[in-house]
C-alpha atoms as a PDB file:
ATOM      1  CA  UNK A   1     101.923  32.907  43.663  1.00  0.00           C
ATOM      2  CA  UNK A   2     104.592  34.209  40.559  1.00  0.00           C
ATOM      3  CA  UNK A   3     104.324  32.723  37.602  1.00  0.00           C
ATOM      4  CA  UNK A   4     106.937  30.102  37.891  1.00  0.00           C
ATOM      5  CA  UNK A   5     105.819  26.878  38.936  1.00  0.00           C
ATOM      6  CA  UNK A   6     108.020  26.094  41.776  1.00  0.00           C
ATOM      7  CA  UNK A   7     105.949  27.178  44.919  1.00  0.00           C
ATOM      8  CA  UNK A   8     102.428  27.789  46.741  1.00  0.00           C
ATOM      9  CA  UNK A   9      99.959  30.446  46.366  1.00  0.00           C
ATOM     10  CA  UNK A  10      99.362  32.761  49.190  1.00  0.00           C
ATOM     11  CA  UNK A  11      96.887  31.418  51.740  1.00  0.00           C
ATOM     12  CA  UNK A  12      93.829  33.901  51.051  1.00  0.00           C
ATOM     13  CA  UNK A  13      94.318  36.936  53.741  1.00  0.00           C
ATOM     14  CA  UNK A  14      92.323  35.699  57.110  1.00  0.00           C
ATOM     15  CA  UNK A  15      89.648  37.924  58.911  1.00  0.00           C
ATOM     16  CA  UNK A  16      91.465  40.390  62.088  1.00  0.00           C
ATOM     17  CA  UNK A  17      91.551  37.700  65.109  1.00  0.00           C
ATOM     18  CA  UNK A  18      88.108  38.620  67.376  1.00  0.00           C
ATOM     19  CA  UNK A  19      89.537  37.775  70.806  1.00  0.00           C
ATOM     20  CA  UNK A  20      90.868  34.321  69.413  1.00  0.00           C
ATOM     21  CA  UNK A  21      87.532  32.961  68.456  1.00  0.00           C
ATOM     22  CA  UNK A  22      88.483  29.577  67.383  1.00  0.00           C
ATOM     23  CA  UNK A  23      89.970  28.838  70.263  1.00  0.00           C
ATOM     24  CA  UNK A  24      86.996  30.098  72.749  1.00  0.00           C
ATOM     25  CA  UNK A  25      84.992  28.315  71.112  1.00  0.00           C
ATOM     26  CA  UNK A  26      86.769  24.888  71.397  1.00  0.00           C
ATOM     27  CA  UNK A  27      87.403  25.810  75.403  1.00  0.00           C
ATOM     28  CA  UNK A  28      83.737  27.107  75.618  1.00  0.00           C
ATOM     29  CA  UNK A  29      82.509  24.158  74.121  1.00  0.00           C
ATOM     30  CA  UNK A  30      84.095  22.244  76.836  1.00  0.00           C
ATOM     31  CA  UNK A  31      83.207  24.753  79.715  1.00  0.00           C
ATOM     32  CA  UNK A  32      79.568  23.703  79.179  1.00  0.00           C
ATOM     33  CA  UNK A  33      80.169  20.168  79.267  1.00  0.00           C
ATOM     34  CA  UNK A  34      81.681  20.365  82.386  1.00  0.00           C
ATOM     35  CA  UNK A  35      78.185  22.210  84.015  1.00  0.00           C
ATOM     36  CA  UNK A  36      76.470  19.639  82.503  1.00  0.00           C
ATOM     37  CA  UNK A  37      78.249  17.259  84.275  1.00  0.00           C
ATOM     38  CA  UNK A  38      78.705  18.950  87.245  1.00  0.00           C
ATOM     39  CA  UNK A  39      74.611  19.582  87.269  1.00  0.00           C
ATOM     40  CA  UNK A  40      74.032  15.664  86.449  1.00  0.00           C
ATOM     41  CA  UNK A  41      76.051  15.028  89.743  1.00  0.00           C
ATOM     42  CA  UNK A  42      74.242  17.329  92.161  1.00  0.00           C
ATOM     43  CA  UNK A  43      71.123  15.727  91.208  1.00  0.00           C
ATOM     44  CA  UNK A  44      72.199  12.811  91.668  1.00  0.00           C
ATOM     45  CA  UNK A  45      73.761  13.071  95.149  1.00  0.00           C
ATOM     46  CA  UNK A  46      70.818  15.363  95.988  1.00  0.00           C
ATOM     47  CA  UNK A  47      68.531  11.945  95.181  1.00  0.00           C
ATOM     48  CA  UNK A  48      70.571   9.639  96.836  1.00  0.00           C
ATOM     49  CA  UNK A  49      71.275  11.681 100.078  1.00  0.00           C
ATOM     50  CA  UNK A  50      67.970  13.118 100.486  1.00  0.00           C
ATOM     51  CA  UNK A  51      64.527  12.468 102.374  1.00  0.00           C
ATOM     52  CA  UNK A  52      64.105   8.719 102.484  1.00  0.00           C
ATOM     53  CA  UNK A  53      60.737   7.059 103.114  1.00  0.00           C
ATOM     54  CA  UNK A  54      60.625   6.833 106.794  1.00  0.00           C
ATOM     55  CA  UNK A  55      60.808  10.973 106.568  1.00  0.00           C
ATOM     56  CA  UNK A  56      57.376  12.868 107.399  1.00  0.00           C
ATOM     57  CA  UNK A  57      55.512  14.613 105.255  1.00  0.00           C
ATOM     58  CA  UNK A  58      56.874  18.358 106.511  1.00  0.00           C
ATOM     59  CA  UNK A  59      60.637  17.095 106.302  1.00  0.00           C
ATOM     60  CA  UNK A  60      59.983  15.873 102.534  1.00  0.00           C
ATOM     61  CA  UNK A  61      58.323  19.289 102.227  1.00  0.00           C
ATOM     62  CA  UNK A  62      61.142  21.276 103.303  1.00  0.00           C
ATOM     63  CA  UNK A  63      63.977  19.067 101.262  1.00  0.00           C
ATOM     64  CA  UNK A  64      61.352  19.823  98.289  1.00  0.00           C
ATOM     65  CA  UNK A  65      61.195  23.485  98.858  1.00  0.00           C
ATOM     66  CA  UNK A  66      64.770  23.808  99.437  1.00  0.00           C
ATOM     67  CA  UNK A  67      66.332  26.297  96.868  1.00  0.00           C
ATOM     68  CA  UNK A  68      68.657  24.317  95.051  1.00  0.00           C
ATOM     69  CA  UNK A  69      70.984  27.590  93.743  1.00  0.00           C
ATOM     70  CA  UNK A  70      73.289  27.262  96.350  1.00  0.00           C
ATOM     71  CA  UNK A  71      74.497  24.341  94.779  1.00  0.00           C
ATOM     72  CA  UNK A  72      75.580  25.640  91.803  1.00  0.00           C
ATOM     73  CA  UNK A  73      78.226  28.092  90.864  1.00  0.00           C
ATOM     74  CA  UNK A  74      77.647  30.819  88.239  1.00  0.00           C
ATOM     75  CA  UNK A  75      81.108  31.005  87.025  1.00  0.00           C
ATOM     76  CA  UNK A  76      80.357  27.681  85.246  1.00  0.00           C
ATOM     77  CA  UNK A  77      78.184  29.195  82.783  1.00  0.00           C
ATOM     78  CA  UNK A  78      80.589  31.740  81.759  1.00  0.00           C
ATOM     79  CA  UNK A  79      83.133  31.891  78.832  1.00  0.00           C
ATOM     80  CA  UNK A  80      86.299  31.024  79.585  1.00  0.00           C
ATOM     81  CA  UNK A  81      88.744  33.306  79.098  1.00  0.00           C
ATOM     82  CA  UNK A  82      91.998  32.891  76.142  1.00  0.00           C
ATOM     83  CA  UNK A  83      93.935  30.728  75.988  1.00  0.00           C
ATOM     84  CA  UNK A  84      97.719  31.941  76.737  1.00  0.00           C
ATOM     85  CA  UNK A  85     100.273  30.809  74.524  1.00  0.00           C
ATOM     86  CA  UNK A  86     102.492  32.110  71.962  1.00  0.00           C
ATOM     87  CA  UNK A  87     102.879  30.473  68.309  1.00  0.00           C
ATOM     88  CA  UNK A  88     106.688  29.072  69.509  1.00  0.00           C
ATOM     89  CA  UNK A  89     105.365  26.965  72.228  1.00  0.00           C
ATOM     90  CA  UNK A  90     101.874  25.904  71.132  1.00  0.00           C
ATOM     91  CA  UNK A  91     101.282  22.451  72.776  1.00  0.00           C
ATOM     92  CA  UNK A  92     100.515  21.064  69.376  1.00  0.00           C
ATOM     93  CA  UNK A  93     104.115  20.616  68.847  1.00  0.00           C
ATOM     94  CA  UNK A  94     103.926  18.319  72.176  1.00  0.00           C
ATOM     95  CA  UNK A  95     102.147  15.293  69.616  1.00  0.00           C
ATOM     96  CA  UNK A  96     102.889  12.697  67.831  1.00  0.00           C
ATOM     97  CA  UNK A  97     103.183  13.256  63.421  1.00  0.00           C
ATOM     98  CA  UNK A  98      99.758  11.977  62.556  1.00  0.00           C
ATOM     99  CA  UNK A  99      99.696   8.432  61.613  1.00  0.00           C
ATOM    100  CA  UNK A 100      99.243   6.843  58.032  1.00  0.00           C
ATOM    101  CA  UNK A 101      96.174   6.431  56.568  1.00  0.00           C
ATOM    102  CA  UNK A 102      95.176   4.249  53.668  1.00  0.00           C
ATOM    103  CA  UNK A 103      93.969   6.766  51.216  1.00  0.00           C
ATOM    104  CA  UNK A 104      92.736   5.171  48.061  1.00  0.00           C
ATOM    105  CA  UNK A 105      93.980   8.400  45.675  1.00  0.00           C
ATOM    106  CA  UNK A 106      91.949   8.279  42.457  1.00  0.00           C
ATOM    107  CA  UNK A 107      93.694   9.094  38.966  1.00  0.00           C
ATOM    108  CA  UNK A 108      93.501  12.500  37.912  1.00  0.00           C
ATOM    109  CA  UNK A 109      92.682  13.566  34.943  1.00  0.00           C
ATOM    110  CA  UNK A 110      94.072  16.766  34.777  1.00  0.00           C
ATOM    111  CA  UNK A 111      91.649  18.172  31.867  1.00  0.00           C
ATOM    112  CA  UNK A 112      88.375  17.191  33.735  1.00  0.00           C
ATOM    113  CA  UNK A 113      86.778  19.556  36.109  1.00  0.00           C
ATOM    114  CA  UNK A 114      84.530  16.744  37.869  1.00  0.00           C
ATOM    115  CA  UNK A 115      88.134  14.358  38.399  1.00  0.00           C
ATOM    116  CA  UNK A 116      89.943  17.689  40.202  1.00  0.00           C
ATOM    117  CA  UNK A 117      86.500  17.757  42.125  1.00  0.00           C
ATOM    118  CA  UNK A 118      86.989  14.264  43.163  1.00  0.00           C
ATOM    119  CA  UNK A 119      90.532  14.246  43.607  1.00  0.00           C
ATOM    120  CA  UNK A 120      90.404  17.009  46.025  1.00  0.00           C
ATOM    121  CA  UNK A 121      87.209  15.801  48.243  1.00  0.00           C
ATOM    122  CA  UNK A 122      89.112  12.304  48.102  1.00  0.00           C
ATOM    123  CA  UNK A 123      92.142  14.511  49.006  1.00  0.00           C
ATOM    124  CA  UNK A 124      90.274  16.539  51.657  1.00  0.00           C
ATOM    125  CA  UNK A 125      88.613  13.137  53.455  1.00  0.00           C
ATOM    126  CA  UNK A 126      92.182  11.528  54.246  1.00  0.00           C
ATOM    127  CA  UNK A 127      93.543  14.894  55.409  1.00  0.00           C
ATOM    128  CA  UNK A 128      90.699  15.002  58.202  1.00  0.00           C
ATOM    129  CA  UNK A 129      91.150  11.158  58.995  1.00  0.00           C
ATOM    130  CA  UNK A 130      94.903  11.622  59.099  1.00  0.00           C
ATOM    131  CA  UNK A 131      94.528  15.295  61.306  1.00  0.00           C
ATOM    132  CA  UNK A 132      91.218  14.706  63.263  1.00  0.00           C
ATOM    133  CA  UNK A 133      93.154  11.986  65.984  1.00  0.00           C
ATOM    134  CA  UNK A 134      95.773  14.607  66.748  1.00  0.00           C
ATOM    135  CA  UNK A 135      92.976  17.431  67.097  1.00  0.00           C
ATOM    136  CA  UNK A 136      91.204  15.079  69.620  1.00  0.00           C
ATOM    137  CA  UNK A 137      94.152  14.414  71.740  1.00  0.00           C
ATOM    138  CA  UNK A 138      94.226  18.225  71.749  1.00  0.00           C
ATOM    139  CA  UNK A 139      90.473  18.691  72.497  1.00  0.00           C
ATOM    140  CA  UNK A 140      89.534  19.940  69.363  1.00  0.00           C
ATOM    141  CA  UNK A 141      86.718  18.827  68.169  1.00  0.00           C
ATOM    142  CA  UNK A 142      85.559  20.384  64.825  1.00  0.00           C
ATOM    143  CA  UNK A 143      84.292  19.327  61.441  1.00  0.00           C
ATOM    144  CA  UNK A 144      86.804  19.098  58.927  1.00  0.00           C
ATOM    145  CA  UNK A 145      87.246  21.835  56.083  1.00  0.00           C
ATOM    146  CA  UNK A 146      85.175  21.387  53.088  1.00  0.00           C
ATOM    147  CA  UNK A 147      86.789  21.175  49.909  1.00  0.00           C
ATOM    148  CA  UNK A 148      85.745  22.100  46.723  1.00  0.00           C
ATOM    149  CA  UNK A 149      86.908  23.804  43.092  1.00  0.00           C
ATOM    150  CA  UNK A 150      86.194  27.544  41.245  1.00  0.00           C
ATOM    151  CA  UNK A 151      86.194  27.590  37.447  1.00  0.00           C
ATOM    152  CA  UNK A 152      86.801  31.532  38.165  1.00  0.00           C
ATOM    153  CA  UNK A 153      89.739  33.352  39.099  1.00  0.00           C
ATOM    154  CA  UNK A 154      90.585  34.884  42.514  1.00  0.00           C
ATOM    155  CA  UNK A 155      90.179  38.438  42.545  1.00  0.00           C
ATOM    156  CA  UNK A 156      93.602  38.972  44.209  1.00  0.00           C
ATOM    157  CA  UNK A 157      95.196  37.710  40.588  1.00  0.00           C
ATOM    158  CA  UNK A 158      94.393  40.788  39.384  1.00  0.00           C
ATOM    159  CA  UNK A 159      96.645  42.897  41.365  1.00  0.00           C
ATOM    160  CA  UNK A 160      99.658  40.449  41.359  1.00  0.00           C
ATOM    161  CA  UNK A 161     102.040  38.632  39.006  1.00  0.00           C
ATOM    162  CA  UNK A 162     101.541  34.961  38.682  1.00  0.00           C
ATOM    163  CA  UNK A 163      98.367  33.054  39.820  1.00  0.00           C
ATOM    164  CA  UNK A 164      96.634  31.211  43.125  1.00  0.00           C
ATOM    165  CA  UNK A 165      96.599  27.633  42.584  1.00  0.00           C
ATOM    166  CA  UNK A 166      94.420  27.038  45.604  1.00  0.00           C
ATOM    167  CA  UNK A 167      93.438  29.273  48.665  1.00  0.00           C
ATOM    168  CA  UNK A 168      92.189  28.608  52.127  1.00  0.00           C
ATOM    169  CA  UNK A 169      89.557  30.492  53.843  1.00  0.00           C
ATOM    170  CA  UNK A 170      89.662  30.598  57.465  1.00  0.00           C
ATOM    171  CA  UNK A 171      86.123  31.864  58.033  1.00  0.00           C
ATOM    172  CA  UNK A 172      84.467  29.680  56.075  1.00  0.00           C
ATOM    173  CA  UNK A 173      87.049  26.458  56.599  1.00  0.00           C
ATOM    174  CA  UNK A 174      86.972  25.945  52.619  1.00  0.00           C
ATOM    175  CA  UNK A 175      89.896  25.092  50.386  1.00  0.00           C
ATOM    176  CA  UNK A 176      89.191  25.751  46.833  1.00  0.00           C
ATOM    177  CA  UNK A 177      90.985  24.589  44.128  1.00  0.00           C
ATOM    178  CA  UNK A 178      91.400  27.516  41.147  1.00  0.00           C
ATOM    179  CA  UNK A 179      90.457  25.442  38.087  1.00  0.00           C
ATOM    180  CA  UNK A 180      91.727  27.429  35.274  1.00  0.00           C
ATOM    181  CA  UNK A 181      95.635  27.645  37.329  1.00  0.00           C
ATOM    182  CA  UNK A 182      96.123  24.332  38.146  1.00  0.00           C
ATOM    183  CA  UNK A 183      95.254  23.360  34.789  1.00  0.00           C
ATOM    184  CA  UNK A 184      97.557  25.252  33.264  1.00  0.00           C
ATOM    185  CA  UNK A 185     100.633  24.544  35.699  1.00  0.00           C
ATOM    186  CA  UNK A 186      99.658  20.651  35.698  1.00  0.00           C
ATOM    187  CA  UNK A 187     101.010  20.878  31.661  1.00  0.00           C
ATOM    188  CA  UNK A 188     104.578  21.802  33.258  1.00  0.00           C
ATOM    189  CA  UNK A 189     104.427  18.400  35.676  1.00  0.00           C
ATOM    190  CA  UNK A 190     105.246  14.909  34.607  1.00  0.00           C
ATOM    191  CA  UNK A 191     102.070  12.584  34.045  1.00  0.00           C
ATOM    192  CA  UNK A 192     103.468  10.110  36.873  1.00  0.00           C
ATOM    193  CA  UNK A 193     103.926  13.114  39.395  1.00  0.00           C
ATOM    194  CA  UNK A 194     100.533  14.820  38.925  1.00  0.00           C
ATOM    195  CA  UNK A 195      98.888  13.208  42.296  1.00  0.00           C
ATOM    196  CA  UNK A 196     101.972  13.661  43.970  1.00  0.00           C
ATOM    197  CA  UNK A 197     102.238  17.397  43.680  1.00  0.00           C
ATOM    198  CA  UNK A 198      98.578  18.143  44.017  1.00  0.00           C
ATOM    199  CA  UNK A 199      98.261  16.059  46.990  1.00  0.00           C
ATOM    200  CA  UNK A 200     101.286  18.324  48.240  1.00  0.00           C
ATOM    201  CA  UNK A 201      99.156  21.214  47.394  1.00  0.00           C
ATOM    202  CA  UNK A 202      96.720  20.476  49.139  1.00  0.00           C
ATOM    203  CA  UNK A 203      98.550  19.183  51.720  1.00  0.00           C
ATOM    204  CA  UNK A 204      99.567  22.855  52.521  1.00  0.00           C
ATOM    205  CA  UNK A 205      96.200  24.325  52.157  1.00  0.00           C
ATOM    206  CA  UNK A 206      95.128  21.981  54.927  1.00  0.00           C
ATOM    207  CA  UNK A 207      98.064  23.190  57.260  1.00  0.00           C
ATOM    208  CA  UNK A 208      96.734  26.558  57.110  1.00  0.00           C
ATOM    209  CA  UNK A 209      93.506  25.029  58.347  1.00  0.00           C
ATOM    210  CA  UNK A 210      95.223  23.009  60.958  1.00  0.00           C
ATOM    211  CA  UNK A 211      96.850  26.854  61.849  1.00  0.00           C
ATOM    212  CA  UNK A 212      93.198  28.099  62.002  1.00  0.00           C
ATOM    213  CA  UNK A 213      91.591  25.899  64.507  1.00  0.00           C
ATOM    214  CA  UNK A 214      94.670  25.969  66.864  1.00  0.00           C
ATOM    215  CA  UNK A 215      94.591  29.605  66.534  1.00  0.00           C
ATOM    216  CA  UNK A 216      97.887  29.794  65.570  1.00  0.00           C
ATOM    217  CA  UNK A 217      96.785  31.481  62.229  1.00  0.00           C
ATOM    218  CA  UNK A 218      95.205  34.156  64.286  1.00  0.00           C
ATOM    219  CA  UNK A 219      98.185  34.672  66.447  1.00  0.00           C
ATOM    220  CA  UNK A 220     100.064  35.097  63.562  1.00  0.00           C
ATOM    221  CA  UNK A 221      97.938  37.490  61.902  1.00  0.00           C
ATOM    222  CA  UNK A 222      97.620  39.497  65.310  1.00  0.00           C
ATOM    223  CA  UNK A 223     101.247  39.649  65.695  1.00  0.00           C
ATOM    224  CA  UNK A 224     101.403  40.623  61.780  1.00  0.00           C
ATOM    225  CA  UNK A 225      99.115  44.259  62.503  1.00  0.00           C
ATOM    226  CA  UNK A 226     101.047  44.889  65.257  1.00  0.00           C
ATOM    227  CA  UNK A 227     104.388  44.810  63.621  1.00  0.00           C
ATOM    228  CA  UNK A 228     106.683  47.625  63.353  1.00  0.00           C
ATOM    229  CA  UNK A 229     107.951  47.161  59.724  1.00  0.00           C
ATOM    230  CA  UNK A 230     106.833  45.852  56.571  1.00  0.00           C
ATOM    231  CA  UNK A 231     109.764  43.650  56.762  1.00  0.00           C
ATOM    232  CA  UNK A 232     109.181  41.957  60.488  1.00  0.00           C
ATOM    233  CA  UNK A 233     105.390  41.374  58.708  1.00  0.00           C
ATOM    234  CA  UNK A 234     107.139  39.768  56.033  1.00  0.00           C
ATOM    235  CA  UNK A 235     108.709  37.718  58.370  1.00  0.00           C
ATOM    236  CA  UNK A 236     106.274  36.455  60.235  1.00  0.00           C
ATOM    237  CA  UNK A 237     103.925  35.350  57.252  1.00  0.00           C
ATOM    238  CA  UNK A 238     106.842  33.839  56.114  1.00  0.00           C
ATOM    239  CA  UNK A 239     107.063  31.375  59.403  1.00  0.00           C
ATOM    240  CA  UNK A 240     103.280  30.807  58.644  1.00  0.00           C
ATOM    241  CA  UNK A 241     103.353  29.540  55.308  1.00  0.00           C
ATOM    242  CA  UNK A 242     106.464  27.611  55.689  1.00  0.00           C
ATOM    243  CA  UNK A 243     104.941  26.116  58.757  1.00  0.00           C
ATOM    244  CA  UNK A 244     102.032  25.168  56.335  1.00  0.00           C
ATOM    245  CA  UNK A 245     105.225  23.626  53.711  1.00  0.00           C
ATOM    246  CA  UNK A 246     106.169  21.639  56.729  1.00  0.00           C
ATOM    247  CA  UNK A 247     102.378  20.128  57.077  1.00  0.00           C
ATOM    248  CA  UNK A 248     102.563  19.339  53.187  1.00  0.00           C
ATOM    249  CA  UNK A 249     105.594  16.908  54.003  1.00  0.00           C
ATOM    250  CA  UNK A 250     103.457  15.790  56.599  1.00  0.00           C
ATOM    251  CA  UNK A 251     100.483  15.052  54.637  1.00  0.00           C
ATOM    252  CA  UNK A 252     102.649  13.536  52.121  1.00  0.00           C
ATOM    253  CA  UNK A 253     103.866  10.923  54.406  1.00  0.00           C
ATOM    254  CA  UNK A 254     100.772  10.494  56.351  1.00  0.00           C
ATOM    255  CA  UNK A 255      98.348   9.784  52.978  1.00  0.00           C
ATOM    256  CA  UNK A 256     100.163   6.322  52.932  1.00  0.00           C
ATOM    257  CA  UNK A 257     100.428   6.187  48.896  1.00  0.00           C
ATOM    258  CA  UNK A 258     104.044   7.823  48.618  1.00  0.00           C
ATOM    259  CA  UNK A 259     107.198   6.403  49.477  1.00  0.00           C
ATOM    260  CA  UNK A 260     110.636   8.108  50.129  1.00  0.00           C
ATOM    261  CA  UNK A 261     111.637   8.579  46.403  1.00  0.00           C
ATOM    262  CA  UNK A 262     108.205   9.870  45.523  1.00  0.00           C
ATOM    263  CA  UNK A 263     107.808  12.376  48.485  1.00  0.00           C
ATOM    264  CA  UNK A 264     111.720  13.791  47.290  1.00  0.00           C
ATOM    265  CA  UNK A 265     110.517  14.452  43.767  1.00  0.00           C
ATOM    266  CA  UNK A 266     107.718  16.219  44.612  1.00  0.00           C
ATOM    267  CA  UNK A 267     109.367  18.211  46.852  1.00  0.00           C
ATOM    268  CA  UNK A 268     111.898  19.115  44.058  1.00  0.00           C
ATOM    269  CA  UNK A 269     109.335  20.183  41.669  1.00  0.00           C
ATOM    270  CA  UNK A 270     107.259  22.133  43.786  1.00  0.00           C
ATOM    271  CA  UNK A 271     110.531  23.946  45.704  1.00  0.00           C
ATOM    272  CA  UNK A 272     113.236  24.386  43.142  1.00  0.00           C
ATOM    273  CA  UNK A 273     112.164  27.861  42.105  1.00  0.00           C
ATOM    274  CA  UNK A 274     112.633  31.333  43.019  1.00  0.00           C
ATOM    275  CA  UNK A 275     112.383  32.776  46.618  1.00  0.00           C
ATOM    276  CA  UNK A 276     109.532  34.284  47.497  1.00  0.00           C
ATOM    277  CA  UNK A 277     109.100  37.492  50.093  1.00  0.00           C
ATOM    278  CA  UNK A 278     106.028  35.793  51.325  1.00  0.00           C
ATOM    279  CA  UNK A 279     106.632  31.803  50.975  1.00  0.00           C
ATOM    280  CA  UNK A 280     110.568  32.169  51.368  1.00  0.00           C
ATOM    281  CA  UNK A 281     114.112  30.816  49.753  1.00  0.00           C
ATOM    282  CA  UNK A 282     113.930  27.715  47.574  1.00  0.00           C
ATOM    283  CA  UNK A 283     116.465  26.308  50.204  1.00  0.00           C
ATOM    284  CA  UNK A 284     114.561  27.017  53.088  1.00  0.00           C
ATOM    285  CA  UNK A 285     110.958  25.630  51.831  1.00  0.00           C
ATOM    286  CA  UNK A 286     112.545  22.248  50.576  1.00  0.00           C
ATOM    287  CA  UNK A 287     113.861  22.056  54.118  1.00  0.00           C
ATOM    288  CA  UNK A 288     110.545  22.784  55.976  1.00  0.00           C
ATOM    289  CA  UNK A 289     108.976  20.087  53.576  1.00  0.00           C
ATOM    290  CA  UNK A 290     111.079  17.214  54.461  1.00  0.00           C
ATOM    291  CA  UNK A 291     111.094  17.984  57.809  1.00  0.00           C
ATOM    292  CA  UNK A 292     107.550  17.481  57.846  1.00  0.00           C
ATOM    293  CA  UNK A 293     107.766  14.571  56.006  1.00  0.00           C
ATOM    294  CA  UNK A 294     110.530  13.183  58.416  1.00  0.00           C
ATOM    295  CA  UNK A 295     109.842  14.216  61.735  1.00  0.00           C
ATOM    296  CA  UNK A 296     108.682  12.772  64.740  1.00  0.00           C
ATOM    297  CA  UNK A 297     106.707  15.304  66.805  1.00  0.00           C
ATOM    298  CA  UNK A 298     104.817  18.187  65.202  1.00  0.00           C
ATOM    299  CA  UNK A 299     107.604  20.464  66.818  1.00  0.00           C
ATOM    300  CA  UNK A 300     109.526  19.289  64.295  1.00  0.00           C
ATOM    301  CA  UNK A 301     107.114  21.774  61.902  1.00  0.00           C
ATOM    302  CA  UNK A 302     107.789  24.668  64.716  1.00  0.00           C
ATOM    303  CA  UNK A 303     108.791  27.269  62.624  1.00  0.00           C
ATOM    304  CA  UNK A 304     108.202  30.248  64.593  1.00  0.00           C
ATOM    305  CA  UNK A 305     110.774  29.000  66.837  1.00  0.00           C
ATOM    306  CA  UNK A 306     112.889  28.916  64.049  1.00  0.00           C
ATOM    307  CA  UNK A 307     116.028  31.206  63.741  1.00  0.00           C
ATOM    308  CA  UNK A 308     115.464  34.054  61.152  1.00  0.00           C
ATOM    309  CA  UNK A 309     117.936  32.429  58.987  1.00  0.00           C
ATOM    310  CA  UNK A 310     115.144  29.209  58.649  1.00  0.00           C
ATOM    311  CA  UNK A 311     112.315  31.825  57.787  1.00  0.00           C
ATOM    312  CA  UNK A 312     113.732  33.948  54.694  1.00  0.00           C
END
């Protein structure tokens, strides 16, 4: 992130897709379910339709001794292949905006290291409350990210202006607060705003998240190493983190302690800056934010299906 306070860090870079893992792994999870069941109801109907007592001995025999591979089909214990979609018409913009939670936000002290610490798991355990009953109606079924703060500096700081206020890894499913930055930019915020913007913050982080285990993260980034310019790669990490801007307005409204006013301010402070190659115009990340915080289907946070002019 520059310097200026005004918007969000860049997520931290997420491993080349493998084949779509996260979202084999949801549909394999399922494929082996469904053998289960399907092998629970072959013994079943084997028991109830076979040899009763009034059967001999060499009929009982034979049902015994009958191999029961023929019932089953191999193909059942296979991985299912990928999923075919494309990042403008993922069915998760087919659901409802998560609904409110009652998230009892604790006060942050800004110049405490264990109140970020609880802040941010606080933070973290409405975000999967608010998130997991949308994930479920999409048959994702996965522990929530795990949330956490660095006194230490990212690496990636080093070779860039400004500083990461809090980074997302995809691998891992960790959000990590930078200690250190978010002190220092929390002495820029009002002292009645400071759970409002961080909430935001994090807020974002966990869009990437939501990204990751849709597999619309690794879409993106697939679709990023096979573009033809720097500036159609541009583009499309723009569309990812302002999709993640759009989540923050949706995590805003869906931790239940904001109203209208407060979820406008904080969308001022954190989007009245400078445009950003990577995060996009001022104009254009206010917009993705209150959509989020005002929509009524997640395809209201569809911003690859944006126009270009939505995504600079």
């Amino acid at each position: 992130m520059p310097g200026q306070f005004g918007a969000y860090p860049p997520v931290a870079p997420p491993p080349r897709p493998r084949r779509r893992a996260s979202t084999a792994v949801v549909v394999s999870a399922g494929g082996s379910a469904l053998a289960a069941v399907v092998a629970l109801t072959v013994l079943i109907t084997l028991m109830s339709q076979g040899p009763d007592s009034t059967a001999s001995e060499s009929q009982q025999q034979a049902a015994s001794d009958k191999d029961l591979s023929s019932f089953f089909s191999r193909k059942l214990d296979d991985r299912p292949g990928d999923l075919d979609f494309q990042n403008d018409e993922h069915p998760v913009y087919n659901v409802a905006m998560p609904e409110p939670v009652d998230c009892n936000l604790p006060k942050l002290d800004t110049t405490s290291d264990s109140s970020w610490e609880d802040f941010s798991t606080t933070v973290g355990g409405c975000l999967n409350e608010m998130w997991k009953p949308r994930f479920e109606e999409l048959g994702i079924r996965t522990p929530g990210p795990e949330f956490g703060v660095s006194s230490k500096k990212p690496q990636q700081d080093l070779a860039q202006e400004g500083s990461t206020l809090a980074f997302y890894k995809p691998e891992e499913r960790t959000i990590t607060v930078v200690l250190p930055n978010v002190k220092e930019m929390a002495e820029f915020i009002p002292d009645g705003q400071q759970e409002g913007v961080w909430s935001a913050l994090l807020g974002h982080e966990y869009g990437h998240h939501v990204q990751n285990v849709t597999a619309v993260l690794a879409k993106s980034v697939e679709a990023e190493s096979e573009a033809d310019s720097q500036s159609d790669q541009l583009e499309l990490l723009r569309r990812t983190e302002l999709q993640a801007e759009c989540f923050s307005g949706v995590a805003m409204r869906g931790l239940g302690q904001f109203d209208d006013t407060q979820i406008d301010e904080v969308n001022e402070l954190l989007n009245t800056g400078g445009d950003l190659p990577t995060h996009g115009k001022s104009i254009n990340r206010r917009q993705w934010y209150q959509a989020g915080a005002a929509g009524d289907t997640l395809e209201s946070c569809n911003t690859f299906g944006a126009p270009a002019s939505k995504v600079r």
